[in-house]
Protein backbone atom coordinates (compact mmCIF):
# COMPACT_ATOMS: atom_id res chain seq x y z
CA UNK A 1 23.86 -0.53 -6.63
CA UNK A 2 21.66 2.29 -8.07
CA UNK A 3 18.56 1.25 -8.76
CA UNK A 4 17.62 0.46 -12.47
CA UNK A 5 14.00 0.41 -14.51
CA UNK A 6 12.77 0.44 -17.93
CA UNK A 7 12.74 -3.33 -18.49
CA UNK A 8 10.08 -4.40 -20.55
CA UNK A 9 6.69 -5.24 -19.23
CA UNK A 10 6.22 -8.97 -18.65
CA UNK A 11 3.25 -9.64 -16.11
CA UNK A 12 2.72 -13.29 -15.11
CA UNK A 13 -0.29 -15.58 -13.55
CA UNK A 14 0.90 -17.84 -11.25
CA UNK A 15 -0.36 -21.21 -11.41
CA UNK A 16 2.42 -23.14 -11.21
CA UNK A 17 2.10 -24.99 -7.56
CA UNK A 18 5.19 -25.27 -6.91
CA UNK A 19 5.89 -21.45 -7.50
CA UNK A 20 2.94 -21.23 -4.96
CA UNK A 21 4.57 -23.28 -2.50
CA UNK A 22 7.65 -21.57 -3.11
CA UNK A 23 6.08 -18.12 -2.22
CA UNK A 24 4.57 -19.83 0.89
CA UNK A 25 7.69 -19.14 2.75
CA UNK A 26 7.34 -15.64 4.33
CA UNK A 27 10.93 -14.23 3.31
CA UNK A 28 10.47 -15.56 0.10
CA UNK A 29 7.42 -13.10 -0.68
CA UNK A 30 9.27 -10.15 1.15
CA UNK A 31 12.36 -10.79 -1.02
CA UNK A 32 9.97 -11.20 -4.06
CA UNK A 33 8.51 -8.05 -3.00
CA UNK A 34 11.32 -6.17 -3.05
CA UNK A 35 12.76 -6.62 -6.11
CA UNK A 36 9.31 -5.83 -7.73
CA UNK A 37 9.61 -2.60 -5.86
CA UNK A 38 13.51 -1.46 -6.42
CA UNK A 39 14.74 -3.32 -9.21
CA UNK A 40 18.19 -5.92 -9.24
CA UNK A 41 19.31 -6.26 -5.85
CA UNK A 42 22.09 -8.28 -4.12
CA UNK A 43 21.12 -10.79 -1.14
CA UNK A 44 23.29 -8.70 0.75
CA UNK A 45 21.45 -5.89 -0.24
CA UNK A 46 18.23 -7.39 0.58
CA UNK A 47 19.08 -8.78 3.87
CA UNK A 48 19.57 -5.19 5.05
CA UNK A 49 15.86 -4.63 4.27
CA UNK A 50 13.99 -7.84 4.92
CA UNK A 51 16.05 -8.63 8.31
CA UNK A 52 17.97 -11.70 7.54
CA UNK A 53 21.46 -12.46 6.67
CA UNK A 54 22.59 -12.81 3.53
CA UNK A 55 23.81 -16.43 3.16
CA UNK A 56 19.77 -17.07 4.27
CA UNK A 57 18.40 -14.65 1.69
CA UNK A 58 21.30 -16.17 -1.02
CA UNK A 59 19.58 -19.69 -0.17
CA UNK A 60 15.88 -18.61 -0.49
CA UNK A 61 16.83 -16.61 -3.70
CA UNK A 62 18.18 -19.02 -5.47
CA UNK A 63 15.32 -21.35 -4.31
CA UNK A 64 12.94 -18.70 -6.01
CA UNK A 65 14.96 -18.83 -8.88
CA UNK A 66 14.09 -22.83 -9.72
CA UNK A 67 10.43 -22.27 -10.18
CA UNK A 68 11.22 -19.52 -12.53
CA UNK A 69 10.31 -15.88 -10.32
CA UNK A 70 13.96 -14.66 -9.74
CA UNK A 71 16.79 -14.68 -11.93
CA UNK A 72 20.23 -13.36 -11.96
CA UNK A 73 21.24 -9.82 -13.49
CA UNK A 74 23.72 -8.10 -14.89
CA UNK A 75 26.48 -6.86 -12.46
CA UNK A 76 27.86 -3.59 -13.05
CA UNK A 77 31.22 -4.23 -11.78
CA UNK A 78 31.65 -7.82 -13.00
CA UNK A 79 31.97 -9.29 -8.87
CA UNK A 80 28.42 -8.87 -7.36
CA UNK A 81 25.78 -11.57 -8.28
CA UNK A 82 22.28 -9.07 -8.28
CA UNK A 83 18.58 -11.01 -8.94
CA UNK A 84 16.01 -9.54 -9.87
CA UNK A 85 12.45 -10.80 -10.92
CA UNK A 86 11.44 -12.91 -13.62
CA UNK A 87 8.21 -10.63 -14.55
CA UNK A 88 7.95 -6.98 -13.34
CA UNK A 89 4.02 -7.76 -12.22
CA UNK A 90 2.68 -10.88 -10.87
CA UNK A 91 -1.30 -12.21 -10.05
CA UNK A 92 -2.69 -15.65 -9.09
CA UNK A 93 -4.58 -17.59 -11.28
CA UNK A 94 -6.54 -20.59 -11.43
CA UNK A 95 -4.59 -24.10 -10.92
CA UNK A 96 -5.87 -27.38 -12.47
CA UNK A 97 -4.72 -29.15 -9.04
CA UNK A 98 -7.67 -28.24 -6.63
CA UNK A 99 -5.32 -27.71 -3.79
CA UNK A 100 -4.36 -24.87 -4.90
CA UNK A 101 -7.34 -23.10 -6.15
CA UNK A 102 -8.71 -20.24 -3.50
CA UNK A 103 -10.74 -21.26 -0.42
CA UNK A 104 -10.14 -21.93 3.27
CA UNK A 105 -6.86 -23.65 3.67
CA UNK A 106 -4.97 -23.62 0.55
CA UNK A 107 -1.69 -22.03 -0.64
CA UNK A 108 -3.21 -19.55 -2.58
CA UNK A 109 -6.02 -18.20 -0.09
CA UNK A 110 -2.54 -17.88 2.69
CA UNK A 111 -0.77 -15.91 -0.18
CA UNK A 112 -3.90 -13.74 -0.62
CA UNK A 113 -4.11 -13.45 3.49
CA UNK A 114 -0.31 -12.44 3.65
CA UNK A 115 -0.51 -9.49 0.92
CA UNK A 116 -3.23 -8.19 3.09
CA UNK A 117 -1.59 -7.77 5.78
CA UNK A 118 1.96 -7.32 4.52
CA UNK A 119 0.34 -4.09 2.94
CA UNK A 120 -1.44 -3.51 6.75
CA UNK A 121 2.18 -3.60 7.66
CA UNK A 122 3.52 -1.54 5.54
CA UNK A 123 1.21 1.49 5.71
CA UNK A 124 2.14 1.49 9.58
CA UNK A 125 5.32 1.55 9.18
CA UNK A 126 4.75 4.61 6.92
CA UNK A 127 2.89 6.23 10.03
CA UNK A 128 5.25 5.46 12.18
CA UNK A 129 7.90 6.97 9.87
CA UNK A 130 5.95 10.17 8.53
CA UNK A 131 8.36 12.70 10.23
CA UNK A 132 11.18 11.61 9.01
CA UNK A 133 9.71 12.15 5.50
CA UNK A 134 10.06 15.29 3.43
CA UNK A 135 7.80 17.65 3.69
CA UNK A 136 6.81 17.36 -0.08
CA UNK A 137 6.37 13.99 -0.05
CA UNK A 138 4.44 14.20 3.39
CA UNK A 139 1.80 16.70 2.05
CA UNK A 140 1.77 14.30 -1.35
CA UNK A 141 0.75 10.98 0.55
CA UNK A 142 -2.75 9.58 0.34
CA UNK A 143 -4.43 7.72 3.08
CA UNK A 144 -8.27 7.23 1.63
CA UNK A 145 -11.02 4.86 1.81
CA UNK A 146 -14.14 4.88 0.03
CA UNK A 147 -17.75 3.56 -0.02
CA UNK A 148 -18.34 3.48 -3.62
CA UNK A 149 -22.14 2.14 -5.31
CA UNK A 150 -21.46 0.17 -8.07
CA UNK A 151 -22.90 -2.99 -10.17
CA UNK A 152 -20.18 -5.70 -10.76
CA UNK A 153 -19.77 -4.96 -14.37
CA UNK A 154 -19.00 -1.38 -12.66
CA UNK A 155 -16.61 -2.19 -10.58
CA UNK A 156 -14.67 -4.63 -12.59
CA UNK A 157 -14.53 -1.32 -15.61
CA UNK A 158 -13.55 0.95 -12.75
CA UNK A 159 -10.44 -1.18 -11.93
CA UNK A 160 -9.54 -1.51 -15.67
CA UNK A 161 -9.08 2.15 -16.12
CA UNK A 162 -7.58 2.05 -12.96
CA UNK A 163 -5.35 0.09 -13.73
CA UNK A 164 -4.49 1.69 -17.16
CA UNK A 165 -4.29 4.80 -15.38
CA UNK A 166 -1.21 3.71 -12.72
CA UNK A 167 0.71 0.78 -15.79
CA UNK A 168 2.66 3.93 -16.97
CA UNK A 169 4.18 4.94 -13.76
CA UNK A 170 5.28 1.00 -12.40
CA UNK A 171 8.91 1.51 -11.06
CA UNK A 172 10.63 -1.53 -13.07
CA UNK A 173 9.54 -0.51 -16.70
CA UNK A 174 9.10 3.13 -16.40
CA UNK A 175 11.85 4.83 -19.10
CA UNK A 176 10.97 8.69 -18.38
CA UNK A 177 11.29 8.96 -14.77
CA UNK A 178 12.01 12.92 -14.12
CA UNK A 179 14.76 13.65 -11.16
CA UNK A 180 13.94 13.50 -8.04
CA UNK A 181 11.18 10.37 -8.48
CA UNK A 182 11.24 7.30 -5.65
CA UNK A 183 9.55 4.49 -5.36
CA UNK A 184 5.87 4.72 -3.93
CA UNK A 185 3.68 1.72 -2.42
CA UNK A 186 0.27 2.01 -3.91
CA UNK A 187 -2.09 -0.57 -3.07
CA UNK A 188 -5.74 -0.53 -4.35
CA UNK A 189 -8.53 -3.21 -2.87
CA UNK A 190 -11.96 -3.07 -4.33
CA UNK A 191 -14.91 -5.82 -3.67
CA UNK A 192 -18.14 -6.18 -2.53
CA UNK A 193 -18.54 -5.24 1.52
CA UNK A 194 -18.44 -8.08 3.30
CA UNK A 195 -21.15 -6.62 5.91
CA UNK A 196 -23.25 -5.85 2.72
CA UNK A 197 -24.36 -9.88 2.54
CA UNK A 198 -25.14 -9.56 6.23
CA UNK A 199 -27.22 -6.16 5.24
CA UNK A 200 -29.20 -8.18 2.45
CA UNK A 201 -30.04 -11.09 4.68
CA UNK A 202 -31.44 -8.78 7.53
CA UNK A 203 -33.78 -7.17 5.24
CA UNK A 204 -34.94 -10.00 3.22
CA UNK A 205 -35.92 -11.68 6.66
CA UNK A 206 -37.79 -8.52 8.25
CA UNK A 207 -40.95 -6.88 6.30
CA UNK A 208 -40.63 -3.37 5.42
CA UNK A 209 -43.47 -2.74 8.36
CA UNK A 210 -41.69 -3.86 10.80
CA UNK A 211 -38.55 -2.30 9.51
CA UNK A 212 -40.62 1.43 9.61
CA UNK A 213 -42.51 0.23 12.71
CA UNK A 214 -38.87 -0.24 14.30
CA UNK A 215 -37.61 2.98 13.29
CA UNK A 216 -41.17 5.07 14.53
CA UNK A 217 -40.41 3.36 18.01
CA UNK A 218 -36.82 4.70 18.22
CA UNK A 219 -38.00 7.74 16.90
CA UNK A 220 -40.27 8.29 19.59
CA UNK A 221 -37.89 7.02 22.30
CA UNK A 222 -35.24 9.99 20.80
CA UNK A 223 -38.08 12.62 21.13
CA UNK A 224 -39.32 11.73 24.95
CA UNK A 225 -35.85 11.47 26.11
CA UNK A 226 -35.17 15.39 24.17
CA UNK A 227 -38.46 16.41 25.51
């Protein structure tokens, strides 16, 4: 089935629980996750990809499909049943039942843990695979991190333009992709350092002289050992 795009854009917040519950099943994201990526695909078609057979991935499709994130497609010969997803982007809002809202233990903090590392996976995998690649698309990969300074109101404008900046190129609803385009996995996570609270609590605990009378003393130590 060749892969189709150009749909129009419909993102959804989750908040539904029993969505959430529903993507609480790890093939249920992956098979989520791939029709995000490539468009309408058969559970055949996505067995091959996720690892499972395709009566399984028939079963958890259709499962997806009662709480409203899959539905079927149009066939283009008339005899294969394609899905595809509801909305061609997807984030996790705020419930109004409290298990569900983000913290230790709760549907959506797992979901949030999962991506993470589902991306972790995925960018090895792209390692692991970089010679079989292309050159062209081997020169044109990124592999970046960053330690920006920025305020909050900062950082949440530098993810809206961000944002605005990618929206034209997302695989399902882009209607002038040029020969020779694939599908790319581009993940962008941006928040506060976690070591940065643990940076602020040292310093508002020591004095500034014994901060500088610390760093004289291992000055010193670095010159006699030099000397």
């Amino acid at each position: 089935m060749s892969f189709t795009s150009g749909r129009p854009e419909r993102r959804t917040t989750v908040t539904d629980p029993r969505a959430l519950r529903a993507l609480a099943h790890p093939l249920r994201l992956a098979l989520l996750d791939h029709l995000m990526s490539f468009g309408p695909r058969t559970a055949s078609e996505c067995a091959a990809v996720v690892g499972s057979t395709a009566s399984n991935c028939s079963y958890h499709l259709r499962a997806l499909a009662k709480v409203g994130l899959v539905e079927p497609a149009d066939a283009e010969d008339g005899r294969e049943r394609p899905w595809r997803s509801a909305s061609t982007g997807l984030s996790f809002g705020r419930s109004e039942d409290p298990e569900f809202e983000i913290g230790a233990d709760t549907v959506e903090r797992a979901l949030a843990d999962r991506q993470v590392d589902d991306e972790g996976a995925l960018v090895h995998r792209a390692i692991a695979q970089r010679d079989e690649q292309p050159v062209e698309w081997r020169e044109a990969s990124i592999l970046s991190g960053y330690a920006l300074k920025l305020t909050a109101v900062e950082l949440r404008e530098l993810g809206e333009r961000l944002d605005a900046l990618i929206r034209p190129y997302i695989a399902l609803t882009r209607t002038d992709a040029p020969a020779g385009s694939d599908v790319v996995a581009l993940h962008l996570n941006a928040f506060r350092h976690p070591d940065a609270i643990a940076a602020a609590r040292v310093a508002e605990e020591r004095p500034a002289e014994s901060r500088v009378a610390e760093e004289r003393l291992a000055e010193s130590r670095v010159a006699e050992e030099d000397s």
